[in-house]
Protein backbone atom coordinates (compact mmCIF):
# COMPACT_ATOMS: atom_id res chain seq x y z
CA UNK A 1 26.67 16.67 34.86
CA UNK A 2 29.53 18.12 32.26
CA UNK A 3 29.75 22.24 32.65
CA UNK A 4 28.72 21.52 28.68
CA UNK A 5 25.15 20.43 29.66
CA UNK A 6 24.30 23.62 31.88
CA UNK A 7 22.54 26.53 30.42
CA UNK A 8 24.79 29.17 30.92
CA UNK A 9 27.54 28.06 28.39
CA UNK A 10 25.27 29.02 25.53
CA UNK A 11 25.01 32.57 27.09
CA UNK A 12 26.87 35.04 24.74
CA UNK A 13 27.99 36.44 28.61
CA UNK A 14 30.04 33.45 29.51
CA UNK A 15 32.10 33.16 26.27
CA UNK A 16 32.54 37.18 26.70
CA UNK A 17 33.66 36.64 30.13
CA UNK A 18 36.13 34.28 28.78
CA UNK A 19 37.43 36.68 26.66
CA UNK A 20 37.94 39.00 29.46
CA UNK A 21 39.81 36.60 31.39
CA UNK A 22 42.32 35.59 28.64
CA UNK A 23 42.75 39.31 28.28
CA UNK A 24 43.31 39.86 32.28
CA UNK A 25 40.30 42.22 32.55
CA UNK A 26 39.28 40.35 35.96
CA UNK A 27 37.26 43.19 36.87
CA UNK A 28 34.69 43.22 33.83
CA UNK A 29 34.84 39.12 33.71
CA UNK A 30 33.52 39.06 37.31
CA UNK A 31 31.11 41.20 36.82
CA UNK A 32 29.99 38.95 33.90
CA UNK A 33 30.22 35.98 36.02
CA UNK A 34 27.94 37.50 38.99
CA UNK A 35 25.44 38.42 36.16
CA UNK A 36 25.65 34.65 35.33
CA UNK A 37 25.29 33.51 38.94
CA UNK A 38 21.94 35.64 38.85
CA UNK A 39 20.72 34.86 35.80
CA UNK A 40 21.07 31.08 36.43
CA UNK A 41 21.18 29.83 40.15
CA UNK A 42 20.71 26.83 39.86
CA UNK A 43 24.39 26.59 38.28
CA UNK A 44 25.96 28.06 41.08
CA UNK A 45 28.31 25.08 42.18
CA UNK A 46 30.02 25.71 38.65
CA UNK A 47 30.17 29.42 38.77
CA UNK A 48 30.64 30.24 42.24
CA UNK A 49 34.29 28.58 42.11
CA UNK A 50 35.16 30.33 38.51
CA UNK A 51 33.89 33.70 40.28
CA UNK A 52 35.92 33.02 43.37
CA UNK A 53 38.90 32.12 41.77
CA UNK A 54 38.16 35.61 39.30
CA UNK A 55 38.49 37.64 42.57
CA UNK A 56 41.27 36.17 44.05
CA UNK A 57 43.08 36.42 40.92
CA UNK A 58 41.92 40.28 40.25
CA UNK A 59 43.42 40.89 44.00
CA UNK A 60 46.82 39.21 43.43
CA UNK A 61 47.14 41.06 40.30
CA UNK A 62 46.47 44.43 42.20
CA UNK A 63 48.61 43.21 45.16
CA UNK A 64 50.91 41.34 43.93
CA UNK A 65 51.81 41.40 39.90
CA UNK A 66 50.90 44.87 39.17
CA UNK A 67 53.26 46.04 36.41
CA UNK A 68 54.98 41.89 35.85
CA UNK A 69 55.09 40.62 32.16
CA UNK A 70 52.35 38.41 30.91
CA UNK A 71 54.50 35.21 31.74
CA UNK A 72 53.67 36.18 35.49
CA UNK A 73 49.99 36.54 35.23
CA UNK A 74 49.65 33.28 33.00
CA UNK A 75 50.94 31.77 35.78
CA UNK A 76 48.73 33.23 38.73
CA UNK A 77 45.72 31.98 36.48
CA UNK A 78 46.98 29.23 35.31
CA UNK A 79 44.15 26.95 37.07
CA UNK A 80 41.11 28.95 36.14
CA UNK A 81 42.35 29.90 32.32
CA UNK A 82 42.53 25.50 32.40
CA UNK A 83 39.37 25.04 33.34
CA UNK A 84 37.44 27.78 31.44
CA UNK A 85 39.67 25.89 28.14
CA UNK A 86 38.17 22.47 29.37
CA UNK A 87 34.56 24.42 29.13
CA UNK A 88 35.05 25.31 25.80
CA UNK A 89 36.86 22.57 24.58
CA UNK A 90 33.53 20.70 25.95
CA UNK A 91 31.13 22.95 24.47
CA UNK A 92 33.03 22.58 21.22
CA UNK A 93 32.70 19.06 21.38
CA UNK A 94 29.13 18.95 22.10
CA UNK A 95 27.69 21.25 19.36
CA UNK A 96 29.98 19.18 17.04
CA UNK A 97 28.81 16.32 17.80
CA UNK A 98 25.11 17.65 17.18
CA UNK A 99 25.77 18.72 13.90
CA UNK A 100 26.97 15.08 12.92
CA UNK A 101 23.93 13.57 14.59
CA UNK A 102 21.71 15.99 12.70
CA UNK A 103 23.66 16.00 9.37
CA UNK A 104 24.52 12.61 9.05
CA UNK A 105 23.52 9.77 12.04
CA UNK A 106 19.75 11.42 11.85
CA UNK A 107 19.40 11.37 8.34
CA UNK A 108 20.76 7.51 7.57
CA UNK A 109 18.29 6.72 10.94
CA UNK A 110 15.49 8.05 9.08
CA UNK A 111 16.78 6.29 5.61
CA UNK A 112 17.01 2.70 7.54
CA UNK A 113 12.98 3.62 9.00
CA UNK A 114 11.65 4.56 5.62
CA UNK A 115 13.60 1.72 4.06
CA UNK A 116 11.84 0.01 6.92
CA UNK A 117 8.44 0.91 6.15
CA UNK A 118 8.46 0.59 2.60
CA UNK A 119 9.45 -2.99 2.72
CA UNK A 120 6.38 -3.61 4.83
CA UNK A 121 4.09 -1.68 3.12
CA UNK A 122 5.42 -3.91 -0.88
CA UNK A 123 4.73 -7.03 1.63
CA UNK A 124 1.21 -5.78 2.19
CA UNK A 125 0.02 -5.65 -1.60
CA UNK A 126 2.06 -8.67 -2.34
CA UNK A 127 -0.08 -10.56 0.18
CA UNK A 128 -3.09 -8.87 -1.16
CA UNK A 129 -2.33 -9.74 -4.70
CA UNK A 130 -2.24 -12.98 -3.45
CA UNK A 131 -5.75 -13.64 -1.71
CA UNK A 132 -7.51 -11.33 -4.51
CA UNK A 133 -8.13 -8.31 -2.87
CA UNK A 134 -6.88 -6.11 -5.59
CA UNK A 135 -8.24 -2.78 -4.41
CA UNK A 136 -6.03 -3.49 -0.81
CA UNK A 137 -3.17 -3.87 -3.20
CA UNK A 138 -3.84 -1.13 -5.16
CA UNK A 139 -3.78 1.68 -1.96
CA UNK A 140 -0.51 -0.77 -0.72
CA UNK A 141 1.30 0.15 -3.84
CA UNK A 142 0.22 3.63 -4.17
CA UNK A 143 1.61 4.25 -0.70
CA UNK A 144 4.69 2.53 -1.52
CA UNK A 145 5.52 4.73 -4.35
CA UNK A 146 4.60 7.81 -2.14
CA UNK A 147 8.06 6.61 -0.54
CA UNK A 148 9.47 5.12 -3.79
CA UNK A 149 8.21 6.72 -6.79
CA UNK A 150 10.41 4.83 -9.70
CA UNK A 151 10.11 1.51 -7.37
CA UNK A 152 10.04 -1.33 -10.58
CA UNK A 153 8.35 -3.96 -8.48
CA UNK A 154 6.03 -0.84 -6.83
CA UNK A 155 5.12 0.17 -10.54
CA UNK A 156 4.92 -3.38 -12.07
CA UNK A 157 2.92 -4.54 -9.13
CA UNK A 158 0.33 -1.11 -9.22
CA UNK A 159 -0.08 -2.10 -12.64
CA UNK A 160 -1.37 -5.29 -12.73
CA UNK A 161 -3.29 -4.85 -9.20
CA UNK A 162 -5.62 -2.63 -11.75
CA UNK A 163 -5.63 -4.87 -14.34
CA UNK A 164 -6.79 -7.57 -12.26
CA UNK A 165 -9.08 -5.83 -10.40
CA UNK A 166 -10.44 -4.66 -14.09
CA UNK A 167 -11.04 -8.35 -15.04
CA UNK A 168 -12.54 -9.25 -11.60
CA UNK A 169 -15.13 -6.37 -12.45
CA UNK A 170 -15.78 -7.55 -15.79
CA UNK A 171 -16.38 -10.84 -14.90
CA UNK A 172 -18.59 -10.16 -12.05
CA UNK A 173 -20.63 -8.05 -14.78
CA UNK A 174 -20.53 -11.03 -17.80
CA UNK A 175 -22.46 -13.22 -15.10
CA UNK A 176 -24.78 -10.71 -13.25
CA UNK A 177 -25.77 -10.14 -17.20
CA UNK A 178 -25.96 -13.73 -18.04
CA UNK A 179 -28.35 -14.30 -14.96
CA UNK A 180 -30.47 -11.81 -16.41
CA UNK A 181 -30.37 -13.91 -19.78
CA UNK A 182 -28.51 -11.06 -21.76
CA UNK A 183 -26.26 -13.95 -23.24
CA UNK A 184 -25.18 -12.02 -26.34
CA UNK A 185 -23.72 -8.98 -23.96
CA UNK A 186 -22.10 -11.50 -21.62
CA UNK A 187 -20.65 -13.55 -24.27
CA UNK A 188 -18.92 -10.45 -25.48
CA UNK A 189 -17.81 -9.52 -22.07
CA UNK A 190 -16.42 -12.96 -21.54
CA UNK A 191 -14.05 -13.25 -25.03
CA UNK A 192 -13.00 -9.98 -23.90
CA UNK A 193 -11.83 -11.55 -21.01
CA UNK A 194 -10.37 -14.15 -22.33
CA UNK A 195 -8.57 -12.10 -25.06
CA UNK A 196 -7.22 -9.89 -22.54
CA UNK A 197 -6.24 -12.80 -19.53
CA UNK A 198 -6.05 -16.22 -21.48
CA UNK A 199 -7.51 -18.58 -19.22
CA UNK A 200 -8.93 -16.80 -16.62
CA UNK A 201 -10.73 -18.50 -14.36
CA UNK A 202 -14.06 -20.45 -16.21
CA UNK A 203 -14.37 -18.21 -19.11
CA UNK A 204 -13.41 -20.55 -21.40
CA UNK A 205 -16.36 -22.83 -19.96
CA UNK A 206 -18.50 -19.94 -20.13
CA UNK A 207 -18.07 -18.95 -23.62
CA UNK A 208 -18.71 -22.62 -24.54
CA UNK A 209 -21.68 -22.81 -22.53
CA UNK A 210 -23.09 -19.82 -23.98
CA UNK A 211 -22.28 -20.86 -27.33
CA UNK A 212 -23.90 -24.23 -26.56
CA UNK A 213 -26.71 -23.09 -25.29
CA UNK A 214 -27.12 -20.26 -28.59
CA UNK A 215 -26.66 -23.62 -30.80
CA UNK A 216 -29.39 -25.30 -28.69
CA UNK A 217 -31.74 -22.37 -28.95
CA UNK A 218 -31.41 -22.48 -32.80
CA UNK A 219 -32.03 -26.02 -33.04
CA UNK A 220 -34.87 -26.13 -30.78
CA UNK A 221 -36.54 -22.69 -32.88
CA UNK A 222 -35.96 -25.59 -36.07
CA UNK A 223 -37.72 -28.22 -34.35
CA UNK A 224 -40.45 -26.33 -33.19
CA UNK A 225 -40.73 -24.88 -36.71
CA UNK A 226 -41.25 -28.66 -38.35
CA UNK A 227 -43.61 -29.31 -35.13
CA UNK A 228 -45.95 -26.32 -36.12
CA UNK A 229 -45.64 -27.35 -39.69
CA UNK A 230 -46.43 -31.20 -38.78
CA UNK A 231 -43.14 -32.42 -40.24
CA UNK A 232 -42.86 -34.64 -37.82
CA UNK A 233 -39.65 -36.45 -39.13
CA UNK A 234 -37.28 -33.74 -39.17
CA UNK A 235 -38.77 -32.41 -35.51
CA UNK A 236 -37.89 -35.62 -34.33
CA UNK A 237 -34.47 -35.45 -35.50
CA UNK A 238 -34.13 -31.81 -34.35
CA UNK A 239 -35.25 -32.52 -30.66
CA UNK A 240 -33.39 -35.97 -30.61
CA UNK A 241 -30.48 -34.10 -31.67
CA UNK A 242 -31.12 -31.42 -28.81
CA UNK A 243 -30.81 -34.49 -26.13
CA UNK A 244 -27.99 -35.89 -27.31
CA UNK A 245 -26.10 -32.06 -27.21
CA UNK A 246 -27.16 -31.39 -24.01
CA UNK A 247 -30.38 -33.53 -22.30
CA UNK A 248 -31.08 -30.40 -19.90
CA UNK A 249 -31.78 -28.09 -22.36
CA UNK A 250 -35.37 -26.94 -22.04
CA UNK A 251 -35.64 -30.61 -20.77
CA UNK A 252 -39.99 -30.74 -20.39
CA UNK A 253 -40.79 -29.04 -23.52
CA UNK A 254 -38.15 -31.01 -25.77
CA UNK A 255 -39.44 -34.41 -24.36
CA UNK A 256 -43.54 -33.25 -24.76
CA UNK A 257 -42.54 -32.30 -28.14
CA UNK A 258 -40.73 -35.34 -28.77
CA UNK A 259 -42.84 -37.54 -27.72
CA UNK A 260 -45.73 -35.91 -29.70
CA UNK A 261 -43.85 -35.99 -32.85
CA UNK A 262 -43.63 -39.84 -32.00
CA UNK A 263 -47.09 -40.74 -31.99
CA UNK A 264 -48.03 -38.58 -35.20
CA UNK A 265 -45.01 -39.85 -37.08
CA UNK A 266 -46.27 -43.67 -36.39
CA UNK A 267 -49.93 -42.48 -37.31
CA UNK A 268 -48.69 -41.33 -40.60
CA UNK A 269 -46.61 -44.97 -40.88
CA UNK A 270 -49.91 -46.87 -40.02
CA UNK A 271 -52.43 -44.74 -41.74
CA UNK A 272 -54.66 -45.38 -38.93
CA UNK A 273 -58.71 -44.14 -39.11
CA UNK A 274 -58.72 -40.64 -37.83
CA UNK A 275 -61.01 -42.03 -34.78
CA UNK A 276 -58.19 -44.63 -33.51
CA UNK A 277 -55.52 -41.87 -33.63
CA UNK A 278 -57.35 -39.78 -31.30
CA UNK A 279 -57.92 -42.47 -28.88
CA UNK A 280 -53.84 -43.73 -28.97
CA UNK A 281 -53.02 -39.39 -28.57
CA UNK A 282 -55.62 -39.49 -25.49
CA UNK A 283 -54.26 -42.29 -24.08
CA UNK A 284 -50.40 -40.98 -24.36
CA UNK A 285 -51.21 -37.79 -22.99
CA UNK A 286 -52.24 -39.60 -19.74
């Protein structure tokens, strides 16, 4: 372990015992140092030495260099004034080196993981865009431009999720109200459709149904109308007309009614007795 990664080189008593020493107050920088040794024991290995060199030097100086120039006590502390410089140089290096990591390595670590996660998230309504699930793509794009709020593909992509997911809606609404025979509202639901999304999905076969069918009706009210009214040739051609348009429509009644037509239109051709004409209807309705 580097004398930068213990505790007591953050103390504001270490860097004034430094200050001490470079000033040759030994006495007040040992004091500093045993207040160190206390206040962090298990960092004695790296003080101890620093303190024992401190009062070594502080008795030379007493002994020995009392009243010399500062050349001579450079050079009586020579060692310790290196290693209390490789401290600081250390500690220097370390709180410089968090600053970069929090001002510029953490910040373009963070840009690469939101970069990341935005990717993944655009992937995620893509692929729901894909299989239909338009509300899924909807939250997917919303979250992406939470991240990315002038994203183009985020904001193109948002925008047709709900315009897709508007159609799906309308659709699902133009047959519930076409099972429920409210043709007229689901044929307006379904040209809105199709004005809005050409081609989207049957609608074009549904408008044409429900126009058949609305063609169909009206012919078969016409026919029933000369059937009533015992015009029997123009009922004919109205319900003949009706299977040749579309033989399911209201299949039993248009082939009774048919069929009936049929015998009174030959009675009328044959001018048969009353009597006879019952029998042959009596014996066709068998």
């Amino acid at each position: 372990m580097t004398m930068a990664e213990h505790e007591f080189t953050s103390d504001p008593r270490f860097l004034e015992a430094v200050r001490h020493v470079q000033s040759g107050e030994w006495a007040r920088a040992a004091q500093l140092f045993q207040e160190l040794i206390q206040a962090y024991p298990q960092d004695g290995d790296e003080l101890k030495p620093l303190l024992d060199d401190l009062k070594r030097k502080k008795h030379l100086a007493g002994q020995r260099i009392r009243g010399r120039g500062v050349l001579s006590i450079y050079l009586y502390n020579r060692q310790f004034l290196t290693r209390v410089a490789i401290a600081l140089v250390v500690v220097f290096l370390l709180v410089g080196g968090l600053f970069i990591v929090r001002g510029w390595a953490l910040p373009a670590l963070e840009s690469r993981q939101t970069m990341a996660l935005f990717a993944r998230i655009l992937d995620q309504a893509q692929a729901a865009m894909a299989r239909g699930d338009y509300a899924a793509a909807i939250q997917s794009y919303q979250a992406a431009l939470e991240i990315q709020p002038d994203h183009p593909t985020a904001m193109e992509g948002l925008a047709a999720a709900k315009e897709r997911l508007a159609l799906q809606q309308q659709y699902a609404e133009a047959l519930a109200r076409l099972e429920r025979g409210e043709s007229a509202k689901a044929l307006a639901l379904f040209r809105d459709i199709q004005q809005r999304a050409p081609g989207y999905r049957d609608v074009v076969a549904q408008i044409e149904r429900i126009e058949r069918n609305a063609e169909l009706a009206g012919l078969f009210a016409q026919a029933e109308a000369h059937f009533r009214a015992g015009e029997w040739e123009a009922a004919i051609q109205g319900y003949e007309t009706i299977r040749q348009t579309d033989v399911t429509f209201n299949q039993r009644e248009v082939e009774e009614r048919l069929f009936q037509s049929l015998i009174h239109r030959a009675e009328e051709l044959l001018h048969l007795p009353e009597p006879l004409a019952a029998d042959i209807r009596t014996a066709a309705s068998l």
